[in-house]
Every structure is written in C-alpha cells, then in structure tokens.
N, C-alpha and C. Protein backbone atom coordinates (compact mmCIF):
# COMPACT_ATOMS: atom_id res chain seq x y z
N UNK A 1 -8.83 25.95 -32.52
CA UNK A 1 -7.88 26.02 -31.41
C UNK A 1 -8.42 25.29 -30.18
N UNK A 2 -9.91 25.48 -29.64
CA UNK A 2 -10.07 24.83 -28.76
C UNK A 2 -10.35 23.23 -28.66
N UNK A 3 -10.20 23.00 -30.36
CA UNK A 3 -10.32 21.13 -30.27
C UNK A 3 -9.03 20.48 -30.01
N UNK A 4 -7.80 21.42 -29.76
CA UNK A 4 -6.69 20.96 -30.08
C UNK A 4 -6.42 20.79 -28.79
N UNK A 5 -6.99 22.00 -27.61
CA UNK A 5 -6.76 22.11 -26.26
C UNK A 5 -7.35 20.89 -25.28
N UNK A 6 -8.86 20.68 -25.83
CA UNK A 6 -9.27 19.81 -25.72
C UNK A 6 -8.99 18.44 -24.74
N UNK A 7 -8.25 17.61 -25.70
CA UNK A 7 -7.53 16.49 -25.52
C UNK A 7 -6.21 16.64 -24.29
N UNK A 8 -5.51 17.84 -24.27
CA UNK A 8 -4.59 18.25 -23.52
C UNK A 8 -5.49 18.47 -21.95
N UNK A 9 -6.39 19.20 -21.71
CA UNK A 9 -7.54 19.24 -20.36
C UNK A 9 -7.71 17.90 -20.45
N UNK A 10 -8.34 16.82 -21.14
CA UNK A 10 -8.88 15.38 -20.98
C UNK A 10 -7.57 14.66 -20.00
N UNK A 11 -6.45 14.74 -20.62
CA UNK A 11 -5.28 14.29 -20.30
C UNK A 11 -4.57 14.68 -18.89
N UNK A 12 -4.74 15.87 -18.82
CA UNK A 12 -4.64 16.71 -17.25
C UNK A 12 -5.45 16.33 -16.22
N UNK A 13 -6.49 16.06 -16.72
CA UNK A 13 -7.78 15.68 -15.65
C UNK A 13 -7.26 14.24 -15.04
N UNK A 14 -6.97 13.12 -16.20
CA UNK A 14 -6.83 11.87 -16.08
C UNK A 14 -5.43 11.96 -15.05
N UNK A 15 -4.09 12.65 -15.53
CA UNK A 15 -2.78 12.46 -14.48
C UNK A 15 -3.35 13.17 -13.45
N UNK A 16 -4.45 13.90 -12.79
CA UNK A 16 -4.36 14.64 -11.65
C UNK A 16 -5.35 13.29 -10.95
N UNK A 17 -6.56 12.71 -11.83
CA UNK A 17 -7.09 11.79 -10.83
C UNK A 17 -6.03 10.91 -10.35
N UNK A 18 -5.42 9.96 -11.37
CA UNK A 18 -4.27 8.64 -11.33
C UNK A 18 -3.37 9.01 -10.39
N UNK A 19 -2.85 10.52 -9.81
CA UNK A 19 -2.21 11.01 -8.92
C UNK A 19 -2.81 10.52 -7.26
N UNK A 20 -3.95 11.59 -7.67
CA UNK A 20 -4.47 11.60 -6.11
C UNK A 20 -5.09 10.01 -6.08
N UNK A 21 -5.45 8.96 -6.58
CA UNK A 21 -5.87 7.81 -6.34
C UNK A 21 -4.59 7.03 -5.86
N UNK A 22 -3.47 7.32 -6.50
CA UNK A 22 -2.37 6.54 -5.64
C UNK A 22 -1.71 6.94 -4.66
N UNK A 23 -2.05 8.50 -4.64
CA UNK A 23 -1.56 8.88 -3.13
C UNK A 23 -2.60 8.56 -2.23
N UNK A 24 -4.05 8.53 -2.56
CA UNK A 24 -5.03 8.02 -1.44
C UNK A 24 -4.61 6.41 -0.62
N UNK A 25 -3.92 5.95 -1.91
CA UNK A 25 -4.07 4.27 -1.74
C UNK A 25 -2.50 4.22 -0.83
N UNK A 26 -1.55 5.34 -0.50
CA UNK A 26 -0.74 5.08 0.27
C UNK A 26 -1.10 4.83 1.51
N UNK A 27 -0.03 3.75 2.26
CA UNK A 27 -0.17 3.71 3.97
C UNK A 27 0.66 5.07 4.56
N UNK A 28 1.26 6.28 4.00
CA UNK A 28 2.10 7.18 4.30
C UNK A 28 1.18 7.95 5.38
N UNK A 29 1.36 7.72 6.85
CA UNK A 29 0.49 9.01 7.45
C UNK A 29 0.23 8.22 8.54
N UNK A 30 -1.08 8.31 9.24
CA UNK A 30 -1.06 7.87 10.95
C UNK A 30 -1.83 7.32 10.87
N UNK A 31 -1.65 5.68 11.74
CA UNK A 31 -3.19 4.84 11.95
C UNK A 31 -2.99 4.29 13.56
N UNK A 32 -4.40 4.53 13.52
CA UNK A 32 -4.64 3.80 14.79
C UNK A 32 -4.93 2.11 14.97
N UNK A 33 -3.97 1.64 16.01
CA UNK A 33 -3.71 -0.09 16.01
C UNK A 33 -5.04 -0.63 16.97
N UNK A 34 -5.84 -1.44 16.70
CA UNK A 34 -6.65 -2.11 17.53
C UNK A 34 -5.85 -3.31 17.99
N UNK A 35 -6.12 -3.70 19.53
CA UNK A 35 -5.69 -4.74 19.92
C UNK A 35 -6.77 -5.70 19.60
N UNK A 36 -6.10 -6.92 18.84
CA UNK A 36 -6.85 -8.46 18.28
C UNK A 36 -7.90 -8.66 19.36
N UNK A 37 -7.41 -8.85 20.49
CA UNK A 37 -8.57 -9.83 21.64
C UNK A 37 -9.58 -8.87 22.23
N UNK A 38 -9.45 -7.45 23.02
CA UNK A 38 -10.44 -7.04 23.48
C UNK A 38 -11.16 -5.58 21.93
N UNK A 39 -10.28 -5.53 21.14
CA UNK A 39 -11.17 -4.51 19.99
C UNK A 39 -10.91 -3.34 20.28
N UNK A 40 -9.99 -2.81 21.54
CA UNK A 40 -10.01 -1.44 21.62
C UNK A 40 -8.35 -0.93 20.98
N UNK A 41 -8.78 0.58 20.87
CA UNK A 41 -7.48 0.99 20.16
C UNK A 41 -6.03 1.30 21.11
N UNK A 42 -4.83 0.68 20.39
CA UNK A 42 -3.29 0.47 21.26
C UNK A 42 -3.29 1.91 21.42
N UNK A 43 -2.61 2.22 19.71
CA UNK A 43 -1.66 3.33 19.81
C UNK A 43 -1.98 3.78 18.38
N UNK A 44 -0.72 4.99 17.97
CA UNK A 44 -0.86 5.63 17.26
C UNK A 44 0.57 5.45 16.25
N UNK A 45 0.19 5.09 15.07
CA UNK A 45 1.69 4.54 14.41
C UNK A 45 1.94 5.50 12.84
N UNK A 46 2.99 6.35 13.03
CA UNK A 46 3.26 6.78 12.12
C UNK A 46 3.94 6.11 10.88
N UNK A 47 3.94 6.47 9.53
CA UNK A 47 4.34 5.03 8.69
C UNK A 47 4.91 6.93 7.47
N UNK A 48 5.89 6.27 7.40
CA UNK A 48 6.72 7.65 6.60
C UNK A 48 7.88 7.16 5.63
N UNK A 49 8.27 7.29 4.32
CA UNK A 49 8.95 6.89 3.78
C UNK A 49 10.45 7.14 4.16
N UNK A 50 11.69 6.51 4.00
CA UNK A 50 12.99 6.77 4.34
C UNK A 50 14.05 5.74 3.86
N UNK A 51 14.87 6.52 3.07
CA UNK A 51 15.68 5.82 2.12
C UNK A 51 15.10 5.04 1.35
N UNK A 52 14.18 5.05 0.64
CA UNK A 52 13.37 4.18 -0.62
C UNK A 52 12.75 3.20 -0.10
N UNK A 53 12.47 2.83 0.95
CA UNK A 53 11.37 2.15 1.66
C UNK A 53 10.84 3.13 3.34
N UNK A 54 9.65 1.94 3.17
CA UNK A 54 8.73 2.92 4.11
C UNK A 54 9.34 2.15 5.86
N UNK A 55 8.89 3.15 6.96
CA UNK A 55 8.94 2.37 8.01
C UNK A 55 7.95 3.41 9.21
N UNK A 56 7.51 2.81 10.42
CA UNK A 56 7.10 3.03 11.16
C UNK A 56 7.17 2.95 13.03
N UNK A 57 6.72 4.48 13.50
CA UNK A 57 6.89 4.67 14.62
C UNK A 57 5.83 4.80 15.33
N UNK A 58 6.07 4.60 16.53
CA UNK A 58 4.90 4.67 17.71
C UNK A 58 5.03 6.15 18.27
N UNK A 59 3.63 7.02 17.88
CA UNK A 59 4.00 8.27 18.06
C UNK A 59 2.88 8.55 19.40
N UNK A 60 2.22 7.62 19.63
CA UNK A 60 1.31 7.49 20.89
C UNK A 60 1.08 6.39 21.45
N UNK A 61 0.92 6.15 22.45
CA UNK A 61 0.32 5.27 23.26
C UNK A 61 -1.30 5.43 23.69
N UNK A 62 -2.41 4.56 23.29
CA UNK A 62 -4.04 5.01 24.04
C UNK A 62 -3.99 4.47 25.21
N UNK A 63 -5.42 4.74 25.47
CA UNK A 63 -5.55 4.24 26.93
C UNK A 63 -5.66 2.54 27.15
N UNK A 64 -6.11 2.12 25.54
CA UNK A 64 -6.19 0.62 25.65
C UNK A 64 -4.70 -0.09 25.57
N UNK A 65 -3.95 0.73 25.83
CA UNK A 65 -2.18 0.13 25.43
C UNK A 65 -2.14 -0.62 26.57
N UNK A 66 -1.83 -1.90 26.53
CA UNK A 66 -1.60 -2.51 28.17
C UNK A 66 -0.25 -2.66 28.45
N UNK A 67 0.79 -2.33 27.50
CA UNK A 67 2.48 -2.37 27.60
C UNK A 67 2.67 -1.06 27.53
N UNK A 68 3.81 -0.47 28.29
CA UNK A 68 4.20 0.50 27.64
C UNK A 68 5.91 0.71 27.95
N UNK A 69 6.30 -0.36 28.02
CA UNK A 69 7.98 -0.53 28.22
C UNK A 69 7.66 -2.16 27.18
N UNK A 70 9.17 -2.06 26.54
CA UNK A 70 9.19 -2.95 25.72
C UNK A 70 10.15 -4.17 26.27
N UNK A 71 10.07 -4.45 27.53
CA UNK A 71 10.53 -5.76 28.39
C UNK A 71 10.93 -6.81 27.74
N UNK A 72 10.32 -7.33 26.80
CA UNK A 72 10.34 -8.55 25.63
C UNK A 72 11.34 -8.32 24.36
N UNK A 73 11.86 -7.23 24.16
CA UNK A 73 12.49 -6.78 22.93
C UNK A 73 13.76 -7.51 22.90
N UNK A 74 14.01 -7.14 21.91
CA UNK A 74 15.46 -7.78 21.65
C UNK A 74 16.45 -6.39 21.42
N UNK A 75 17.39 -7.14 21.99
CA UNK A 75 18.68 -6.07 21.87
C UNK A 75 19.06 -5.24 22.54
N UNK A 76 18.75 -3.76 21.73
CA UNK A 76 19.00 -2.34 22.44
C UNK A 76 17.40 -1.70 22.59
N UNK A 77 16.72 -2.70 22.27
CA UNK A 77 15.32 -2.17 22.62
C UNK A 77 14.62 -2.70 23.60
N UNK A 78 15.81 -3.41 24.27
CA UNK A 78 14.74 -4.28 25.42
C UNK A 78 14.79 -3.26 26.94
N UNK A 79 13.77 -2.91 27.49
CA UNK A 79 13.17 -2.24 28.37
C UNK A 79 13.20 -0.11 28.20
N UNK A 80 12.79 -0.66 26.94
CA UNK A 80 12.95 0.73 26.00
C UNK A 80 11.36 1.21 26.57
N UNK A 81 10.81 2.90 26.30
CA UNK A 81 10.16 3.00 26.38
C UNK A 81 8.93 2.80 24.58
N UNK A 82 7.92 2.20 24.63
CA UNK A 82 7.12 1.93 23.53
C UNK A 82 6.62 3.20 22.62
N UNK A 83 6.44 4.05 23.18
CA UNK A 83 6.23 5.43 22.72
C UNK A 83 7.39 6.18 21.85
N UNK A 84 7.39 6.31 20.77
CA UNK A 84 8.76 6.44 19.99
C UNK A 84 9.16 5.49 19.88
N UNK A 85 9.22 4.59 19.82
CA UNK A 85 10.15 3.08 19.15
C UNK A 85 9.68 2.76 17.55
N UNK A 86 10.87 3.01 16.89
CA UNK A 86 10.34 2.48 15.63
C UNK A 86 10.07 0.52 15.38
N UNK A 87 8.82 0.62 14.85
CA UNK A 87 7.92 -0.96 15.27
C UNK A 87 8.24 -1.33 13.86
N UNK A 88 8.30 -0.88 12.56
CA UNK A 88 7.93 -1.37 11.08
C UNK A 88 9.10 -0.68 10.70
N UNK A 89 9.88 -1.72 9.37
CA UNK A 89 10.79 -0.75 8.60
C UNK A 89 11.07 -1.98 7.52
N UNK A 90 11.29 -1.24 6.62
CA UNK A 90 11.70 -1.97 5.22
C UNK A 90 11.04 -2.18 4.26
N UNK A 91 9.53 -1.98 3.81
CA UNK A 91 8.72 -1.92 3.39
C UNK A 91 8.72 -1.17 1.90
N UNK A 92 8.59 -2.11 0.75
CA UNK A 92 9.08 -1.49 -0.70
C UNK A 92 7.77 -1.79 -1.57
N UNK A 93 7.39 -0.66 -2.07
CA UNK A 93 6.20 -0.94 -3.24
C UNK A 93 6.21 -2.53 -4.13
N UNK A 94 4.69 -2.92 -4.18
CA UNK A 94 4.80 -4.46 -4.55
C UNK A 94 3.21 -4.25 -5.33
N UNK A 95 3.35 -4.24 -6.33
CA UNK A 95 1.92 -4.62 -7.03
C UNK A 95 1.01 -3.47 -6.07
N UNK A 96 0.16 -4.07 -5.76
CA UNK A 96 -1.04 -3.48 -5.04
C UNK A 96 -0.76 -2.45 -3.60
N UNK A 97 0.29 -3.35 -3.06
CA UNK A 97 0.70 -3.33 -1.80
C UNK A 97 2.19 -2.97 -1.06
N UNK A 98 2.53 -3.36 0.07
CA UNK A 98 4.06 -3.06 0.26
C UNK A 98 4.22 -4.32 1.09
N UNK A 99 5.73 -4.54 0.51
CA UNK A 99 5.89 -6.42 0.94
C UNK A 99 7.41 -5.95 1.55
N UNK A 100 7.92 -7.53 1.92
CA UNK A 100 9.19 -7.35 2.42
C UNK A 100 9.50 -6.61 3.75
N UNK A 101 8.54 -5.88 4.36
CA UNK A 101 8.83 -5.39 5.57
C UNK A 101 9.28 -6.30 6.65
N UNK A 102 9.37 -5.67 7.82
CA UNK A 102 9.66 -6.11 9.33
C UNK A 102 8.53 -5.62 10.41
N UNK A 103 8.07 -6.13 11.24
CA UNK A 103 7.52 -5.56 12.30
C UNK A 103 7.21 -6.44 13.50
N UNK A 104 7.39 -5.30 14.73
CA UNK A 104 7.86 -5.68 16.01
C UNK A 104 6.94 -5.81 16.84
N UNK A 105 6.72 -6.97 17.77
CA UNK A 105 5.52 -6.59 18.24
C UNK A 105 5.72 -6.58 19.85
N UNK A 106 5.71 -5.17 20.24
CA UNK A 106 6.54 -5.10 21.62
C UNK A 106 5.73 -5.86 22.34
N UNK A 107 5.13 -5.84 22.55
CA UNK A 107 4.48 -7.31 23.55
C UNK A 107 5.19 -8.23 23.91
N UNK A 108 4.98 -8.75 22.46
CA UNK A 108 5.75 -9.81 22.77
C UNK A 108 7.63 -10.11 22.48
N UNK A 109 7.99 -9.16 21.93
CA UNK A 109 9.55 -8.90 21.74
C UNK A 109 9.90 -9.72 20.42
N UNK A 110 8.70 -10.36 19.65
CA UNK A 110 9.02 -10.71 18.47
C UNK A 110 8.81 -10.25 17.11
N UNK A 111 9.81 -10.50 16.21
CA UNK A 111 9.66 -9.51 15.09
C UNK A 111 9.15 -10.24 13.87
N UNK A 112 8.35 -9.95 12.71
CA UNK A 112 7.48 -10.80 11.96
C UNK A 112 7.96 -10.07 10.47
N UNK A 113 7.81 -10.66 9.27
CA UNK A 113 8.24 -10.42 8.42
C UNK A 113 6.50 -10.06 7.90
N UNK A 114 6.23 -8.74 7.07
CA UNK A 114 4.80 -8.56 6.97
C UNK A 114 4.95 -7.60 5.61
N UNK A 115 3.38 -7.40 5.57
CA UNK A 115 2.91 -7.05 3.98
C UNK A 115 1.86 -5.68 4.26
N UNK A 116 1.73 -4.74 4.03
CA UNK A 116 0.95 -3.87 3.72
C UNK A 116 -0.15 -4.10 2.45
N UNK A 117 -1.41 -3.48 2.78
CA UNK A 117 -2.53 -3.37 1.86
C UNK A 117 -3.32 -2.02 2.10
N UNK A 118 -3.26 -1.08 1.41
CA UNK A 118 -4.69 -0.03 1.50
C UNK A 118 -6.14 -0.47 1.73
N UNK A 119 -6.87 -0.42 2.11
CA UNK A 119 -8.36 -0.40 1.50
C UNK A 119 -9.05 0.58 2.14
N UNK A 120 -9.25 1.51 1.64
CA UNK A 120 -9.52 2.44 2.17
C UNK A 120 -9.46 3.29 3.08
N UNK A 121 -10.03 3.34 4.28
CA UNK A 121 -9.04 4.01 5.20
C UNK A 121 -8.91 2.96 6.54
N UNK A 122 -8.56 1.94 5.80
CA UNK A 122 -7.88 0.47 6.73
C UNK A 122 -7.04 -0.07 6.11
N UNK A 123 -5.57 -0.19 6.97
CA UNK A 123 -4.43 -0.73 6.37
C UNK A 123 -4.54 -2.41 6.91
N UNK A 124 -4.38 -3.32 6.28
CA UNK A 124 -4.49 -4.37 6.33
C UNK A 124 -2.99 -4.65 6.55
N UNK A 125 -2.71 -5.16 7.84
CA UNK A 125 -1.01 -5.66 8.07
C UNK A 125 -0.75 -6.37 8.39
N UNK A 126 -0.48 -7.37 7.62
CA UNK A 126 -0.11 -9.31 7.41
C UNK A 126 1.02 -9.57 8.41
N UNK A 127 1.63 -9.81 9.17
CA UNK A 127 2.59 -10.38 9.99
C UNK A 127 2.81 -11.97 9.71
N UNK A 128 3.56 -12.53 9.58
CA UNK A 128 3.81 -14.00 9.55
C UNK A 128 5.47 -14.66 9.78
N UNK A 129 5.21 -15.53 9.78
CA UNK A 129 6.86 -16.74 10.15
C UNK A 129 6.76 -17.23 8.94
N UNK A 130 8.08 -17.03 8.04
CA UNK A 130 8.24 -18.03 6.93
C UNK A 130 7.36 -17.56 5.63
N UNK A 131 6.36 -17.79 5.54
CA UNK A 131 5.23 -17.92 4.58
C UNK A 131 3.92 -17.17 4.91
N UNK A 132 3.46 -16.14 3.98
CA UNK A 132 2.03 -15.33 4.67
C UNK A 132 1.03 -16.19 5.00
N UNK A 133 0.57 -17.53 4.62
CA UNK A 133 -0.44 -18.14 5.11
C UNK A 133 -0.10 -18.51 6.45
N UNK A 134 1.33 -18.40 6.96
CA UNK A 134 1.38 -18.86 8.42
C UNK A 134 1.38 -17.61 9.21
N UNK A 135 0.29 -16.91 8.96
CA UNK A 135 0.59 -15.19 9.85
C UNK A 135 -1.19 -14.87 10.14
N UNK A 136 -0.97 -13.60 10.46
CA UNK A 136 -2.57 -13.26 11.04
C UNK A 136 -2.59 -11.73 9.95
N UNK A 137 -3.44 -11.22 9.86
CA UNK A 137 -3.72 -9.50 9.21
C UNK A 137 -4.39 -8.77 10.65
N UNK A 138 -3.90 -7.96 10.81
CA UNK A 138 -4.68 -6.88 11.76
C UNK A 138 -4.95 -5.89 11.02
N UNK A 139 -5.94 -5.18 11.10
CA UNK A 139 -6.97 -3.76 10.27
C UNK A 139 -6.66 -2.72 11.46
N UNK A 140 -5.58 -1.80 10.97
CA UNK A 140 -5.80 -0.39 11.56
C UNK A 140 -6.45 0.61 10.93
N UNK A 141 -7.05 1.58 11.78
CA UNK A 141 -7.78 2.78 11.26
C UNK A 141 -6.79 4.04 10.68
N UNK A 142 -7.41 4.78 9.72
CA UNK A 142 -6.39 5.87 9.09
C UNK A 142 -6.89 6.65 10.64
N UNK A 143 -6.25 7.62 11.10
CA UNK A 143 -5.96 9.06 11.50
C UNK A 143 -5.80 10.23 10.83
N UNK A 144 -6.86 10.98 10.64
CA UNK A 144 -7.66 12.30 10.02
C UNK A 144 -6.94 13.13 10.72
C-alpha cells in the first residue's frame, strides 16, 4: 500500500513546488520605482491582475518623487494628482514574461508600449517606441 502512495506524495510535492515557483516569478504585488539619473526611490506601484491582463497603480509617492501632479499627461489625466493614477495596463502572460502592455510616464506625459520580466525580487520593465531595442529597462525593487 505504501508503494502505491508513494508516487502520489512524489507528485504532490512536484505541483506544490511548480505552484509556488510561478507564483514567486509573478510581478502581482508592490515594487518600488528607482529614478534612472539620481538612483533614489520614486514611488510605490501596485501591479494587480484585472480582466485577464495585469495593470498598475501608484499607491505612493517617496520622498525622491520630484513630480507629483501629472502636468504632462494626456487627456483626462493631465494635471491629475500622481498618487493613485493608474501608470501600467494591459499586460498578458508571454513565455517567461508579460508583453503587450502600456505605461505612462507622468513626467513626462508619454506613454510607452513595454514588457515585464521577474528576476527575482527585481522586475525588469522594458518601455520602448515601436520596437524593444528602441527602449530602456528600469529594475524596480519587490515590496515585502
């Protein structure tokens, strides 16, 4: 009886790791944004799934935020406050990663077509015009 059980525990073990390794490898949850030029941290960006793709909000502002009205935006978001503004949306599982998104970069009021990557507890987030080799990656930190 217990060689039969065996294989059934082997099998349980394996779907509970393959579980928690792809929920580790999600961007679902809070990271902190470093600004490119001086290295210190913006804000605080929530990234939450909705309607079968993922998207993201600004659920803080740090002290290194040097905007905090979105002056540059387009539309109904222009002189919005930055805090609560959803920045990322559209974002659909892709191989490794999440492709096809949008994201805003209140600064500057322009919006970039971008790619998600896990690596551990740094989300790698591709922004670009046209083609990913014409874009930059910024590394945010997970939030524990």
């Amino acid at each position: 009886m217990l060689t039969l059980i065996k294989p059934f525990i082997l099998i349980g073990t394996l779907l509970i790791f393959a579980s928690s390794t792809a929920l580790a490898a999600s961007p679902v949850g809070k990271w902190r944004t470093i600004d490119d030029k001086s290295g210190k941290p913006k804000s605080i960006i929530s990234i939450y799934p909705a309607g079968g793709t993922l998207q993201g909000r600004v659920v803080k502002l740090l002290p290194g935020a040097t905007t905090t009205v979105c002056s540059k935006c387009p539309g109904k978001l222009k002189g919005k406050p930055i805090q609560g503004m959803m920045v990322m949306w559209g974002y659909k599982k892709s191989g490794s990663g999440w492709s096809g998104g949008r994201i805003l970069d209140p600064k500057t009021g322009k919006v970039y077509k971008s790619n998600l990557k896990v690596r551990g507890s740094t989300l790698e987030v591709r922004g670009y015009f046209g083609i990913s080799a014409l874009g930059r990656t910024q590394r945010w930190q997970r939030v524990r």
